[in-house]
PDB file of N, CA and C in Angstrom:
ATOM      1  N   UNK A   1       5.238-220.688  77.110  1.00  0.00           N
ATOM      2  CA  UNK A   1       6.442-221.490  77.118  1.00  0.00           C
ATOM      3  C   UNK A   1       7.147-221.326  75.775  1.00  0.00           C
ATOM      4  N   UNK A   2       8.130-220.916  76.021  1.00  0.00           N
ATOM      5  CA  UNK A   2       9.214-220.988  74.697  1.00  0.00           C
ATOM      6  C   UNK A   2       9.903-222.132  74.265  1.00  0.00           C
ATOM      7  N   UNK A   3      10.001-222.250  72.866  1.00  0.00           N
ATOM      8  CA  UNK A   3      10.435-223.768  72.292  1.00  0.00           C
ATOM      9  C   UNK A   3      12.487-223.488  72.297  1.00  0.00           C
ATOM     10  N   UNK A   4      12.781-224.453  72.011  1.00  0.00           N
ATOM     11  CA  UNK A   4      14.162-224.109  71.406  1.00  0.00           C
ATOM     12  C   UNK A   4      13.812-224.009  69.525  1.00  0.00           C
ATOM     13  N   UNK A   5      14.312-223.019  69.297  1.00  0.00           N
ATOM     14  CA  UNK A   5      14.371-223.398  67.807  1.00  0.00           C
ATOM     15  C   UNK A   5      15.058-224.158  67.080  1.00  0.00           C
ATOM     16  N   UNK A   6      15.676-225.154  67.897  1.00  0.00           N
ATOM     17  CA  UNK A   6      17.207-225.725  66.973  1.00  0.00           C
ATOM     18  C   UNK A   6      16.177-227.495  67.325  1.00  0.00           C
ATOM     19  N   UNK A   7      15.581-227.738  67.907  1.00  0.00           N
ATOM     20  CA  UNK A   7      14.885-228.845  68.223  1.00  0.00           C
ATOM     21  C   UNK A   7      13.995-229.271  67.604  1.00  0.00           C
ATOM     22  N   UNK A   8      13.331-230.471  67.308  1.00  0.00           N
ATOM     23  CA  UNK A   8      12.170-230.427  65.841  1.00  0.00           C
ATOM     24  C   UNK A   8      11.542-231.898  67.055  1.00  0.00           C
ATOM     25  N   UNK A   9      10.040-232.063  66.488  1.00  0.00           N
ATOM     26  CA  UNK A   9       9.160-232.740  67.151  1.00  0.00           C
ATOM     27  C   UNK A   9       9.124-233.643  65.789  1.00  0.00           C
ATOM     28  N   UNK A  10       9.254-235.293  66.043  1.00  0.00           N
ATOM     29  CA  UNK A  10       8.708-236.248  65.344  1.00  0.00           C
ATOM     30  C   UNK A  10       7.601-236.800  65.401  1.00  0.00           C
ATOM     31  N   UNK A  11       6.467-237.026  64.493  1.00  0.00           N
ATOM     32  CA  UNK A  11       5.426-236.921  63.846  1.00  0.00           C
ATOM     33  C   UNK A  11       5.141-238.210  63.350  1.00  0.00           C
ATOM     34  N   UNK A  12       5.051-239.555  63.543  1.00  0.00           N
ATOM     35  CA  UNK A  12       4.942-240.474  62.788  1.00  0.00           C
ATOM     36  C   UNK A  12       3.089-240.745  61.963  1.00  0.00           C
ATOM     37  N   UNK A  13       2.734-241.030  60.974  1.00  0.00           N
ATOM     38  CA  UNK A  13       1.381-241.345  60.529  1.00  0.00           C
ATOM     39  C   UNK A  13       0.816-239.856  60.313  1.00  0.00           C
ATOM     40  N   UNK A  14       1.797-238.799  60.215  1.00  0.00           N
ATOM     41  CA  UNK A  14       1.152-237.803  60.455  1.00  0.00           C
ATOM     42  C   UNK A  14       0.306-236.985  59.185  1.00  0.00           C
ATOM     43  N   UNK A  15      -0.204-237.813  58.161  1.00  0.00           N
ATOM     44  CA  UNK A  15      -0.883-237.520  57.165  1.00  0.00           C
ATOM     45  C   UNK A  15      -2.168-237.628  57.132  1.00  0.00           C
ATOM     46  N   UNK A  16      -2.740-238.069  58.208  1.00  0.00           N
ATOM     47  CA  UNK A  16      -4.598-238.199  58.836  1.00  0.00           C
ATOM     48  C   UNK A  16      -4.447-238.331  60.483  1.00  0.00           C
ATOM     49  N   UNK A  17      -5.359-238.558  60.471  1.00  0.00           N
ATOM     50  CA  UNK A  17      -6.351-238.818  61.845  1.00  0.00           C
ATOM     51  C   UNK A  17      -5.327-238.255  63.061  1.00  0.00           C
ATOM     52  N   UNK A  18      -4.884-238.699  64.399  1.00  0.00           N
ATOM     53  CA  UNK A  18      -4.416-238.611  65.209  1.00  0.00           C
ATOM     54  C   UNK A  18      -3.119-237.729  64.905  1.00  0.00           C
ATOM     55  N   UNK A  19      -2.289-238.392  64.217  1.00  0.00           N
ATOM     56  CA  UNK A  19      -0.564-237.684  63.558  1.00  0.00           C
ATOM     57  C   UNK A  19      -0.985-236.792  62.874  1.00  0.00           C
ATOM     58  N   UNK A  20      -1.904-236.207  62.227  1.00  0.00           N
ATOM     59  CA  UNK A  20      -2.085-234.804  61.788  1.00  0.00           C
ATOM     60  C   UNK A  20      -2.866-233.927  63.231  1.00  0.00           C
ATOM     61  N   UNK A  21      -3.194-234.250  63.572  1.00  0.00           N
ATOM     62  CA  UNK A  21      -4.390-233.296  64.655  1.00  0.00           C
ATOM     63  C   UNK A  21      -2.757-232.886  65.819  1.00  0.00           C
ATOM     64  N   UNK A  22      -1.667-233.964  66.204  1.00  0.00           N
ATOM     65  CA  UNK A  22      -0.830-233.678  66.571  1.00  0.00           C
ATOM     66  C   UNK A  22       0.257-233.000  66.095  1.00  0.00           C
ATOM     67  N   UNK A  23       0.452-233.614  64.986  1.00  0.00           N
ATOM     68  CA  UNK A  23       1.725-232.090  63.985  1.00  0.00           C
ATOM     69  C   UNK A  23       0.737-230.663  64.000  1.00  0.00           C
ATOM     70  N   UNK A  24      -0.550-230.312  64.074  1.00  0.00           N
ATOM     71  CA  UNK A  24      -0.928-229.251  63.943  1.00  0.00           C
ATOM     72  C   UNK A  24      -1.171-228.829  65.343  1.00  0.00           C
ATOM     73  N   UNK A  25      -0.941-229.656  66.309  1.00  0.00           N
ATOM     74  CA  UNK A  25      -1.054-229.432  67.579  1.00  0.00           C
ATOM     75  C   UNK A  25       0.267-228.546  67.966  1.00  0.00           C
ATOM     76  N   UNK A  26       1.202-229.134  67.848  1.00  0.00           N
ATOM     77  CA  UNK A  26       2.544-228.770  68.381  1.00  0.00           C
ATOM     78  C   UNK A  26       2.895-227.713  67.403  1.00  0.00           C
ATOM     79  N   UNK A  27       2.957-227.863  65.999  1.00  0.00           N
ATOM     80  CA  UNK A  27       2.967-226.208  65.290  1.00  0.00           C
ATOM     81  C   UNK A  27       2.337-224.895  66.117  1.00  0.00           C
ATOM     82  N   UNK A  28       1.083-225.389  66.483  1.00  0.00           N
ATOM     83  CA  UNK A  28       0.647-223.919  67.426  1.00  0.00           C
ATOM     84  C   UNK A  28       1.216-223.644  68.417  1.00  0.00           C
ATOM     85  N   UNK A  29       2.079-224.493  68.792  1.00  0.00           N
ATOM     86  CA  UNK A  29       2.764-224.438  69.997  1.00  0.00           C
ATOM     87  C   UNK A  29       4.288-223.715  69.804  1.00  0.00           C
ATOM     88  N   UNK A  30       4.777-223.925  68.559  1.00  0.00           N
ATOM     89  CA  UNK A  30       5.824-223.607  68.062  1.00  0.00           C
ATOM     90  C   UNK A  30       7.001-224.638  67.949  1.00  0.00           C
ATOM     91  N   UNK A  31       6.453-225.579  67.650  1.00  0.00           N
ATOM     92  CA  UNK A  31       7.533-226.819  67.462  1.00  0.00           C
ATOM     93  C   UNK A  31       7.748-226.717  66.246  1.00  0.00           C
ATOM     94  N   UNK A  32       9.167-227.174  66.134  1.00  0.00           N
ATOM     95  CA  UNK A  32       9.547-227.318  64.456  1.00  0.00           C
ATOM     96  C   UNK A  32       9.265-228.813  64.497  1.00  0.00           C
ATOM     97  N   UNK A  33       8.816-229.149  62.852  1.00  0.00           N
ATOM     98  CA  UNK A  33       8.496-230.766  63.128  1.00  0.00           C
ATOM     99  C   UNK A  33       9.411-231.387  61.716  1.00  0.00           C
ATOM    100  N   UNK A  34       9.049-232.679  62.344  1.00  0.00           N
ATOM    101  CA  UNK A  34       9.899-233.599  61.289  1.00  0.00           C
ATOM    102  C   UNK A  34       8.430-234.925  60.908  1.00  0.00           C
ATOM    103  N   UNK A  35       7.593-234.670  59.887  1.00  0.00           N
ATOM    104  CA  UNK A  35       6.657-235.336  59.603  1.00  0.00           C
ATOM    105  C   UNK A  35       7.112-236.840  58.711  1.00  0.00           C
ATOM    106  N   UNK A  36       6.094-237.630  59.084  1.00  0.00           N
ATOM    107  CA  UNK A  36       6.677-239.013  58.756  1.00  0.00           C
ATOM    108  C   UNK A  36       5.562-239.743  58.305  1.00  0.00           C
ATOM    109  N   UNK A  37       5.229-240.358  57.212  1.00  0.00           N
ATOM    110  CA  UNK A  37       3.523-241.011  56.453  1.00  0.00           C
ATOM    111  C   UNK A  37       3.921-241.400  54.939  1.00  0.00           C
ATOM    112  N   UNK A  38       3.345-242.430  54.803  1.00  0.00           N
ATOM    113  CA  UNK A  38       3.226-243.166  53.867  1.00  0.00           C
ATOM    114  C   UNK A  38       3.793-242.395  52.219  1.00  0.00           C
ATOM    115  N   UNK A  39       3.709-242.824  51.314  1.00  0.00           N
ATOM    116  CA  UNK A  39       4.138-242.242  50.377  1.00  0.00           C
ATOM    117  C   UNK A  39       2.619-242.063  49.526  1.00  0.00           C
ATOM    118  N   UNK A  40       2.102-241.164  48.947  1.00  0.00           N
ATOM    119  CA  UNK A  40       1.127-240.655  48.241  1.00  0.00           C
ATOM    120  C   UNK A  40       0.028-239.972  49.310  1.00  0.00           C
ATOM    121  N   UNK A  41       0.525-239.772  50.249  1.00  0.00           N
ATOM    122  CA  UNK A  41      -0.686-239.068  51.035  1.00  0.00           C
ATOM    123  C   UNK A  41      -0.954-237.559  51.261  1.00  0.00           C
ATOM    124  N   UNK A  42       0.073-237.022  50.328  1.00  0.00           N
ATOM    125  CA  UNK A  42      -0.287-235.695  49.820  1.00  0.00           C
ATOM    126  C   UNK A  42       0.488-234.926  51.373  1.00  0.00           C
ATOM    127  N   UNK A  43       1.791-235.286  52.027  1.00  0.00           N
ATOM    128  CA  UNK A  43       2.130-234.759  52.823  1.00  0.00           C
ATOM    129  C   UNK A  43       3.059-233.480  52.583  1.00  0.00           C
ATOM    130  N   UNK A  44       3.331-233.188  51.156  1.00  0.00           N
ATOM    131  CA  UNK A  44       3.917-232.449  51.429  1.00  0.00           C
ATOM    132  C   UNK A  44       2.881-230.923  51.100  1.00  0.00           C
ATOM    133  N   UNK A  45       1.368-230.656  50.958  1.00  0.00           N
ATOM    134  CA  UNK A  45       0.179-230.129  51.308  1.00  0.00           C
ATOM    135  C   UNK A  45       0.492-229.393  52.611  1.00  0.00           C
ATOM    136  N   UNK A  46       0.448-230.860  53.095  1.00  0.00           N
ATOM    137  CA  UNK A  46       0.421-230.670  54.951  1.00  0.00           C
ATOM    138  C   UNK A  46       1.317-229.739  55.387  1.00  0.00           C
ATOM    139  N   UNK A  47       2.327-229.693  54.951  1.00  0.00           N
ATOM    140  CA  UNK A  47       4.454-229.328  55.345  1.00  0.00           C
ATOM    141  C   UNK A  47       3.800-228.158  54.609  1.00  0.00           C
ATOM    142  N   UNK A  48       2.813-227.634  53.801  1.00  0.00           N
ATOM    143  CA  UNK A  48       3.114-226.084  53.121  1.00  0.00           C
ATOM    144  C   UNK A  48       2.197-225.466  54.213  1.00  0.00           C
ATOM    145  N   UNK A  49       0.908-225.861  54.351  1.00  0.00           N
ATOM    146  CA  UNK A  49      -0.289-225.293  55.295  1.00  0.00           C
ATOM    147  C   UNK A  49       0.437-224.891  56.888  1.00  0.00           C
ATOM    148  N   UNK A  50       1.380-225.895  57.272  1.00  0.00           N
ATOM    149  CA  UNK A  50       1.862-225.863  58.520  1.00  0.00           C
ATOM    150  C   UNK A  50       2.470-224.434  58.810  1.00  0.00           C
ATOM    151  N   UNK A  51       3.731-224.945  57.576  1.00  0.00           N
ATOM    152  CA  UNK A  51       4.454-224.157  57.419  1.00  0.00           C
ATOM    153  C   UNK A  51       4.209-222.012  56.948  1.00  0.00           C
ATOM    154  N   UNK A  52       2.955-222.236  56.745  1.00  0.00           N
ATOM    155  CA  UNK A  52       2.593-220.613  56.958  1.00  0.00           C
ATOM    156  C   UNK A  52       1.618-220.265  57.730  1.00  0.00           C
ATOM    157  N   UNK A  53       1.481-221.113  57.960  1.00  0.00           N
ATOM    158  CA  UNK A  53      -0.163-220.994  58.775  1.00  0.00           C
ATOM    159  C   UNK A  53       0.641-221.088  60.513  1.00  0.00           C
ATOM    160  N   UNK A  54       1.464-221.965  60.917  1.00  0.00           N
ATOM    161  CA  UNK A  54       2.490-221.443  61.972  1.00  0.00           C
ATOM    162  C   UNK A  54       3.737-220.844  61.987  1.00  0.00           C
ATOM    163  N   UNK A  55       4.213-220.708  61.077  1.00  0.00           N
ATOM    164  CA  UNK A  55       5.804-220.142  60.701  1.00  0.00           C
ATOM    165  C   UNK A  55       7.172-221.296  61.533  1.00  0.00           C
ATOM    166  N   UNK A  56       6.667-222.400  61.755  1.00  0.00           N
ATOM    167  CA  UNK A  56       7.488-223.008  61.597  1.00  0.00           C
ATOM    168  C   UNK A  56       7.950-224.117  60.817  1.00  0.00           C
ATOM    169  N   UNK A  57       8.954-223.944  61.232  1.00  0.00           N
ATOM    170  CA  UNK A  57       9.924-225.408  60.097  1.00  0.00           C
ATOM    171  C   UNK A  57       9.241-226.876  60.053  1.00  0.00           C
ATOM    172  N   UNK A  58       9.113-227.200  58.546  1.00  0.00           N
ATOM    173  CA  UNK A  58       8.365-228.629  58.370  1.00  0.00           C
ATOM    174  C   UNK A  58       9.734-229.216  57.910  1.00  0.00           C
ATOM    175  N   UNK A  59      10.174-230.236  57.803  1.00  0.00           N
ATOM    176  CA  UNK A  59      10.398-231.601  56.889  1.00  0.00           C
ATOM    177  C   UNK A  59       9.424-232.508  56.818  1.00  0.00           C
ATOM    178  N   UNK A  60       9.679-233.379  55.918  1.00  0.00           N
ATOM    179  CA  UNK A  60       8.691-234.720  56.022  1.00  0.00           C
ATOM    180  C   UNK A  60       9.883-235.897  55.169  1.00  0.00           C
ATOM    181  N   UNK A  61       9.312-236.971  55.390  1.00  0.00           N
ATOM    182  CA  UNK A  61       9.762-237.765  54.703  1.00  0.00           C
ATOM    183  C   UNK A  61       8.490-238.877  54.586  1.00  0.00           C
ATOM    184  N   UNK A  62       8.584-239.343  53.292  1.00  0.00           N
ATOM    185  CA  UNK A  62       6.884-240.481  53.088  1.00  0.00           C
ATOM    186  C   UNK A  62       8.397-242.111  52.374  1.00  0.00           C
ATOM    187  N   UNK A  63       7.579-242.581  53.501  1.00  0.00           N
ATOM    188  CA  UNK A  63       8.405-243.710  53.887  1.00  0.00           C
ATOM    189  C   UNK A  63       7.531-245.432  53.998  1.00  0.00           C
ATOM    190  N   UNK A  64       7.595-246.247  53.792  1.00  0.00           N
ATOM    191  CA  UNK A  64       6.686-247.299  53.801  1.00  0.00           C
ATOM    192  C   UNK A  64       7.715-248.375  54.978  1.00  0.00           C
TER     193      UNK A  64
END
């Protein structure tokens, strides 16, 4: 199945448990994502690993 590339998947908590296992879910899939988690949880780690390890597009924003 082909993604649109202009479309991005939202990600909430996605800096552990469940919201990471799912942003790395849908990266293999080829979703561009828009990641969303707390502030100090080292998300933007996450947004680099994603981001070469699937070749697609991360944002994040760490938000309380």
């Amino acid at each position: 199945m082909e993604t649109d590339k202009s479309c991005f998947s939202l990600v909430t908590g996605s800096s552990t448990g469940i919201g990471r296992a799912v942003a790395r879910e849908l990266a293999s899939r080829g979703h561009n994502l828009i990641l969303a988690a707390l502030p100090g949880q080292d998300l933007p780690a996450l947004c680099s690993e994603i981001k070469s390890k699937f070749g697609t597009e991360v944002l994040y924003f760490e938000v309380d």
